[in-house]
Protein backbone atom coordinates (compact mmCIF):
# COMPACT_ATOMS: atom_id res chain seq x y z
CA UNK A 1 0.00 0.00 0.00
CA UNK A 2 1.31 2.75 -1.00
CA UNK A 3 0.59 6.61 -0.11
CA UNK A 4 -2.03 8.41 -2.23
CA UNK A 5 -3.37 5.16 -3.04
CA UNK A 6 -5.34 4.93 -0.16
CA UNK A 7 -8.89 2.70 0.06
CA UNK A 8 -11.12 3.32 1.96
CA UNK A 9 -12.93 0.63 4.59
CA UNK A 10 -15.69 1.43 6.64
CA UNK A 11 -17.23 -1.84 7.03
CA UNK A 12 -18.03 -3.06 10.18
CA UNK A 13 -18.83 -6.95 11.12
CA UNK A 14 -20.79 -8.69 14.17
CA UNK A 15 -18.22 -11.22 14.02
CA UNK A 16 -14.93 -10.67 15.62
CA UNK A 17 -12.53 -10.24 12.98
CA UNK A 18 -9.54 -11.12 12.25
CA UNK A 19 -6.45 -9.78 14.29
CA UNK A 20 -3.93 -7.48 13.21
CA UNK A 21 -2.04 -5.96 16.03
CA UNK A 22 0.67 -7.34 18.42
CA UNK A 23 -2.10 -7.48 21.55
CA UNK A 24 -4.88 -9.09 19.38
CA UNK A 25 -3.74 -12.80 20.04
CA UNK A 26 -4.26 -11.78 23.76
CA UNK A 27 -7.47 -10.23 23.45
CA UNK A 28 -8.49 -12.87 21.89
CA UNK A 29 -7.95 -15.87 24.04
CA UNK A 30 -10.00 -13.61 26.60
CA UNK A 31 -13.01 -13.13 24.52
CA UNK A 32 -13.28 -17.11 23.53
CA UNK A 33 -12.04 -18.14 27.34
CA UNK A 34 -15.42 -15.56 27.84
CA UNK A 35 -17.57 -16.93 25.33
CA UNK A 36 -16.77 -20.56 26.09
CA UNK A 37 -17.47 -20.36 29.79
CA UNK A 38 -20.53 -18.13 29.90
CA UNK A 39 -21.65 -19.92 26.37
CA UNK A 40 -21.63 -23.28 29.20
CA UNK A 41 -22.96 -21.20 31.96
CA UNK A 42 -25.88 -20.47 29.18
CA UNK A 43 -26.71 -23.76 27.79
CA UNK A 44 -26.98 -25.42 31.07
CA UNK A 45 -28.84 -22.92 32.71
CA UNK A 46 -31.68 -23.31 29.64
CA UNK A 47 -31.40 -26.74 29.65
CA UNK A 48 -32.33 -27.13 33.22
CA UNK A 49 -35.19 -24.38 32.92
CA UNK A 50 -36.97 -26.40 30.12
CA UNK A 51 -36.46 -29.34 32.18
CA UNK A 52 -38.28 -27.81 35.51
CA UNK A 53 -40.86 -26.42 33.24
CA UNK A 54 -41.60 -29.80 31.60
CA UNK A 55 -41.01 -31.75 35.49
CA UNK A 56 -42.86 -29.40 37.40
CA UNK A 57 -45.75 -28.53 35.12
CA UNK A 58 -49.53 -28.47 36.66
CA UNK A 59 -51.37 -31.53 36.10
CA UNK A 60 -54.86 -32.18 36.66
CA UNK A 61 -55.56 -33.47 40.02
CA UNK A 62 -52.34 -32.74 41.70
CA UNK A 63 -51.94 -29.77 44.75
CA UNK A 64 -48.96 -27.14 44.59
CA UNK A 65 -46.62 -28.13 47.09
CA UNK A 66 -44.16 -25.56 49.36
CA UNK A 67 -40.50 -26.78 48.77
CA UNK A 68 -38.00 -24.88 50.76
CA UNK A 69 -35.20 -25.23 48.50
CA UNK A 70 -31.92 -26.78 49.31
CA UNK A 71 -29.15 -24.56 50.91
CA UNK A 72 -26.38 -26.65 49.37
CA UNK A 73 -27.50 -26.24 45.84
CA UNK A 74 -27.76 -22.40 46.82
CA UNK A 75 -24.01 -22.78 48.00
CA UNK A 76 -22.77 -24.52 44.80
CA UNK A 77 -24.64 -22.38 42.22
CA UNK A 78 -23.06 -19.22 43.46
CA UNK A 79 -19.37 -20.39 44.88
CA UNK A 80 -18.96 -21.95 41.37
CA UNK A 81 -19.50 -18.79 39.06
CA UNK A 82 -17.59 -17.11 41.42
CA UNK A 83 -14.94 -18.79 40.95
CA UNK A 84 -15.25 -19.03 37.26
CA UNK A 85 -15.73 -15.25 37.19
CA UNK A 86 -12.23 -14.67 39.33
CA UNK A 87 -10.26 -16.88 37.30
CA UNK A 88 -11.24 -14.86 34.46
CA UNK A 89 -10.57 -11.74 36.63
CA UNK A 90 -6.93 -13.69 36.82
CA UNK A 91 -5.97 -14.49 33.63
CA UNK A 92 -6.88 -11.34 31.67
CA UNK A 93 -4.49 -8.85 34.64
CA UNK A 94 -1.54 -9.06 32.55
CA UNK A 95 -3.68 -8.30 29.54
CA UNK A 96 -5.36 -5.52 30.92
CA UNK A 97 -2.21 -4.21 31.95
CA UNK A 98 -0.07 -4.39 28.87
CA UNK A 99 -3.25 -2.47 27.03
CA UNK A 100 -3.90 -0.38 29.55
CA UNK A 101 -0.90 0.81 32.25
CA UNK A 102 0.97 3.90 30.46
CA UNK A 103 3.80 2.24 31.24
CA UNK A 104 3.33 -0.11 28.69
CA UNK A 105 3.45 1.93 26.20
CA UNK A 106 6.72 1.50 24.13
CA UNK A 107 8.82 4.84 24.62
CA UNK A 108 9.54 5.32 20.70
CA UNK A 109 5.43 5.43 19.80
CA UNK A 110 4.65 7.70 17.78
CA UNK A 111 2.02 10.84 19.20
CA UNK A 112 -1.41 11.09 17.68
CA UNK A 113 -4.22 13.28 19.02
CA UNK A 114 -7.71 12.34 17.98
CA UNK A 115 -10.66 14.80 18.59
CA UNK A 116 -14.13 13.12 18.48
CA UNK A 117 -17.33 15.09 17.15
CA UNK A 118 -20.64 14.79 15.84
CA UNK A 119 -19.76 12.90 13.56
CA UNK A 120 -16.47 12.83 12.59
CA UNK A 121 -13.11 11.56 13.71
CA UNK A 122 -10.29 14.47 13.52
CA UNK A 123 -7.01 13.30 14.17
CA UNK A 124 -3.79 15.10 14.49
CA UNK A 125 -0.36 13.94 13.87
CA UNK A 126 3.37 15.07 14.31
CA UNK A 127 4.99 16.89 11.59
CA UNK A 128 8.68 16.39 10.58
CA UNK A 129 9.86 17.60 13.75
CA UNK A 130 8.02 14.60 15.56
CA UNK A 131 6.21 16.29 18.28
CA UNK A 132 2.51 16.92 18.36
CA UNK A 133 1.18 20.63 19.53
CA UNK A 134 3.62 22.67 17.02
CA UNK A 135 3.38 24.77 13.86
CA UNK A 136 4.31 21.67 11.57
CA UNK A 137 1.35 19.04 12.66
CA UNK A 138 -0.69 17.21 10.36
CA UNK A 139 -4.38 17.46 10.68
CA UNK A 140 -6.59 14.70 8.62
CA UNK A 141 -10.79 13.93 9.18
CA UNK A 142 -11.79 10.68 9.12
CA UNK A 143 -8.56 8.73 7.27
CA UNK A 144 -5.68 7.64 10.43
CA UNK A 145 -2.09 7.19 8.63
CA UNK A 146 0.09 4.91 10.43
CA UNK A 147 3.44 2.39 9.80
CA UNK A 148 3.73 -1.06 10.66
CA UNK A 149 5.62 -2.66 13.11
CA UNK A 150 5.39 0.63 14.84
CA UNK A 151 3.63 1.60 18.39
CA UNK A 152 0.75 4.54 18.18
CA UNK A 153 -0.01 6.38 21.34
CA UNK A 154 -3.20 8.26 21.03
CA UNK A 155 -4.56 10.98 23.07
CA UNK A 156 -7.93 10.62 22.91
CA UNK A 157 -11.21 13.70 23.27
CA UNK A 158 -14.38 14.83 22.75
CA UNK A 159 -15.52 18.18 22.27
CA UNK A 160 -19.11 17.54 22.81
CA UNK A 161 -20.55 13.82 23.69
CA UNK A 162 -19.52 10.16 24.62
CA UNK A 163 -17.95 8.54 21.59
CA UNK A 164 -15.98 5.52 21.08
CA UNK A 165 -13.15 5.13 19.05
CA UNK A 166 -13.36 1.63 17.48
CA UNK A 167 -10.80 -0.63 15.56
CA UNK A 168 -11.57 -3.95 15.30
CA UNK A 169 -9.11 -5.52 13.49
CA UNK A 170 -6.25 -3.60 16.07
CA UNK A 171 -8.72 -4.80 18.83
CA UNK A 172 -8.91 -1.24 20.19
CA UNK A 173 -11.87 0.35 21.86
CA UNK A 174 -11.89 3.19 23.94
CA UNK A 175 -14.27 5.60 25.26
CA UNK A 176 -13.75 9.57 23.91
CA UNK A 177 -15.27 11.24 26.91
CA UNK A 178 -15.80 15.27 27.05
CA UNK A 179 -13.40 16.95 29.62
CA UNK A 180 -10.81 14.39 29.58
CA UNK A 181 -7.63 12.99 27.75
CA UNK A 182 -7.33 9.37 27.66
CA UNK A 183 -4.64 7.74 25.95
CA UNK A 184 -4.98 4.32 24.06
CA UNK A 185 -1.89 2.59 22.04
CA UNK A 186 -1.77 -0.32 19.39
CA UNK A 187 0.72 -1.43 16.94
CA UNK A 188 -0.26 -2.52 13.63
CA UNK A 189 1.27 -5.81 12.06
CA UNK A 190 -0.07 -5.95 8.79
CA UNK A 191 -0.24 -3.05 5.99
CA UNK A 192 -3.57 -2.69 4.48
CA UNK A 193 -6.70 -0.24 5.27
CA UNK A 194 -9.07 -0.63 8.12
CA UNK A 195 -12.50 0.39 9.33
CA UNK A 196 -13.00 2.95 12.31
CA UNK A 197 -15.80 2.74 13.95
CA UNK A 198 -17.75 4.67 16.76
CA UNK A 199 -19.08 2.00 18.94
CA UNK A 200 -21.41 4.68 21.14
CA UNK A 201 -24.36 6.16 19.91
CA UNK A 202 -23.51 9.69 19.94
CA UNK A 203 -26.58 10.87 18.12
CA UNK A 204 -28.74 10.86 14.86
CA UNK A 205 -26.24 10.57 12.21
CA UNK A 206 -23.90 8.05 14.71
CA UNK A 207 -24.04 5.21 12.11
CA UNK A 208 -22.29 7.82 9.60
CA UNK A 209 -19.45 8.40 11.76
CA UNK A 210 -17.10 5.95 10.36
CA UNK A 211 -13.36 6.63 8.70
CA UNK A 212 -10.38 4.33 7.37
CA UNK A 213 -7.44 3.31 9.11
CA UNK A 214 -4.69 3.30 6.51
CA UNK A 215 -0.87 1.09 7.54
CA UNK A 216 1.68 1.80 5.82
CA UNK A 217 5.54 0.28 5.30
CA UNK A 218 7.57 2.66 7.47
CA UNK A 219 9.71 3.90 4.38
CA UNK A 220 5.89 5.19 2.67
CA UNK A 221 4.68 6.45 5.83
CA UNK A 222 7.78 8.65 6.17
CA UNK A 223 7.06 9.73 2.22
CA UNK A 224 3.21 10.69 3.23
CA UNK A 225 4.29 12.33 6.33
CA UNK A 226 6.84 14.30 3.95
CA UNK A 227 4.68 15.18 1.45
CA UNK A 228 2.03 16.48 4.11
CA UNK A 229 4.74 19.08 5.74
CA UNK A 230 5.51 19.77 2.40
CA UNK A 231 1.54 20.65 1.50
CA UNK A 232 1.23 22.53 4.27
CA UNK A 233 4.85 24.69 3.94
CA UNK A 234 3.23 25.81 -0.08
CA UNK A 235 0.22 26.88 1.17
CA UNK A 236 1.99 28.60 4.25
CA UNK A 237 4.09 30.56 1.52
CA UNK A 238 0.98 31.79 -0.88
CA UNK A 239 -0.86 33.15 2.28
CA UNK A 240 2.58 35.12 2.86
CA UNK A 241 2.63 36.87 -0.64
C-alpha cells in the first residue's frame, strides 16, 4: 500500500474479525475463554429451565406443594460462578495491563491526538519535527495514517458527547469522553486499510461516523508524512505573498 493510493474501509462486522495488532492474540484468548465459559454457563442454565418447566408442570388433580429449596444447591450455584468469574478476573491482569498501564506503552510510539465530534473523527499527527502541539502538525478527518511494526499512542477527546473510538481488526476500543484525555496505544502488524468505527451512539447521524485506518511500510509512511509538511509549507508561503 502505497501513499495516495489509499482505500477506503468502513465496514463493520458482528463477528470478531480477524487480528492485526501485536495485543490481538491476547485479546483474543479472553473473549473465547469468555464466550466458552458463559456460552456453558448459558446452555446449562436453559437446559435445566426447560427441564423444571416440563417436570414441574400443573397436572390435573395434583396440589402445589411448598419446597424450601436446598441450601447446598444455593451454595454450589453461586461459589462456582464465582470462581469461574475470578479466574477470568486472573488471567486477563496481565492483559489488561499491557493495554492499559501507560507504562506499557513502548517509549519510541509515535504521538497522535484524535478529537471526536458529531460525527467525525479528527485526528492530528506530528509533523517532521516529531512532536505533536507545534506549527508543523498534520491534521486529517476521518482517514488515520500509520506504519507497521510501529507503536501509536493516542490521546484521545471529545468536544461535545460520549464517543468511542473503534478498531476492530487492532482490537482497540476506547471511550472519547468530554473533559478528559485518555490515551490508548496499538501497533499494527499488517499493511492494508481498516475500518474505524464509533461503537457509542452519539446521536442521529452516529451510524455515519465511520473513517479508514490506513498502515503503511515505514519507508511510505515517512514519504506521506513528507509530502504532508511539504503541502502545508506551499500553502503557508501563498498566504505570505
Amino acid at each position: 500500500m502505497t501513499p495516495g493510493s489509499e482505500q477506503e474501509n468502513t465496514n463493520m462486522s458482528w463477528m470478531l474479525p480477524e487480528s492485526f495488532s501485536t495485543f490481538g492474540p491476547d485479546v483474543d484468548f479472553l473473549y473465547y475463554a469468555i464466550l466458552v465459559v458463559t456460552g456453558i454457563v448459558f446452555v446449562i442454565t436453559e437446559a435445566l429451565l426447560v427441564y423444571f418447566v416440563i417436570r414441574y408442570r400443573r397436572r390435573d388433580g395434583q396440589k402445589a406443594t411448598y419446597i424450601h429449596g436446598s441450601t447446598k444447591a444455593e451454595i454450589i450455584w453461586t461459589t462456582v460462578p464465582f470462581i469461574a468469574v475470578l479466574g477470568l478476573a486472573f488471567i486477563s491482569i496481565p492483559s489488561w495491563n499491557m493495554m492499559k498501564n501507560p507504562d506499557s506503552v513502548p517509549a519510541d510510539a509515535l504521538d497522535y491526538i484524535i478529537n471526536a465530534k458529531q460525527f467525525e473523527w479528527e485526528i492530528t499527527y506530528a509533523g517532521t519535527d516529531g512532536v505533536t502541539g507545534t506549527a508543523d502538525d498534520i491534521s486529517t478527518i476521518n482517514i488515520m495514517h500509520v506504519p507497521v511494526n510501529q507503536a501509536v499512542n493516542i490521546t484521545l477527546r471529545s468536544e461535545d458527547v460520549l464517543h468511542s473510538f473503534f478498531l476492530p481488526e487492532m482490537r482497540v476500543k476506547q471511550d472519547a469522553v468530554p473533559g478528559m484525555d485518555i490515551t490508548v496505544w496499538f501497533e499494527a502488524t499488517a499493511a492494508g486499510a481498516y475500518p474505524i468505527g464509533c461503537a457509542e451512539l452519539c446521536g442521529n447521524l452516529h451510524t455515519t461516523m465511520g473513517g479508514t485506518l490506513n498502515v503503511y511500510e515505514a519507508a511510505e509512511f515517512e514519504a506521506w508524512v513528507a509530502s504532508q509538511s511539504a503541502d502545508a509549507d506551499d500553502a503557508d508561503d501563498q498566504e505570505d505573498q
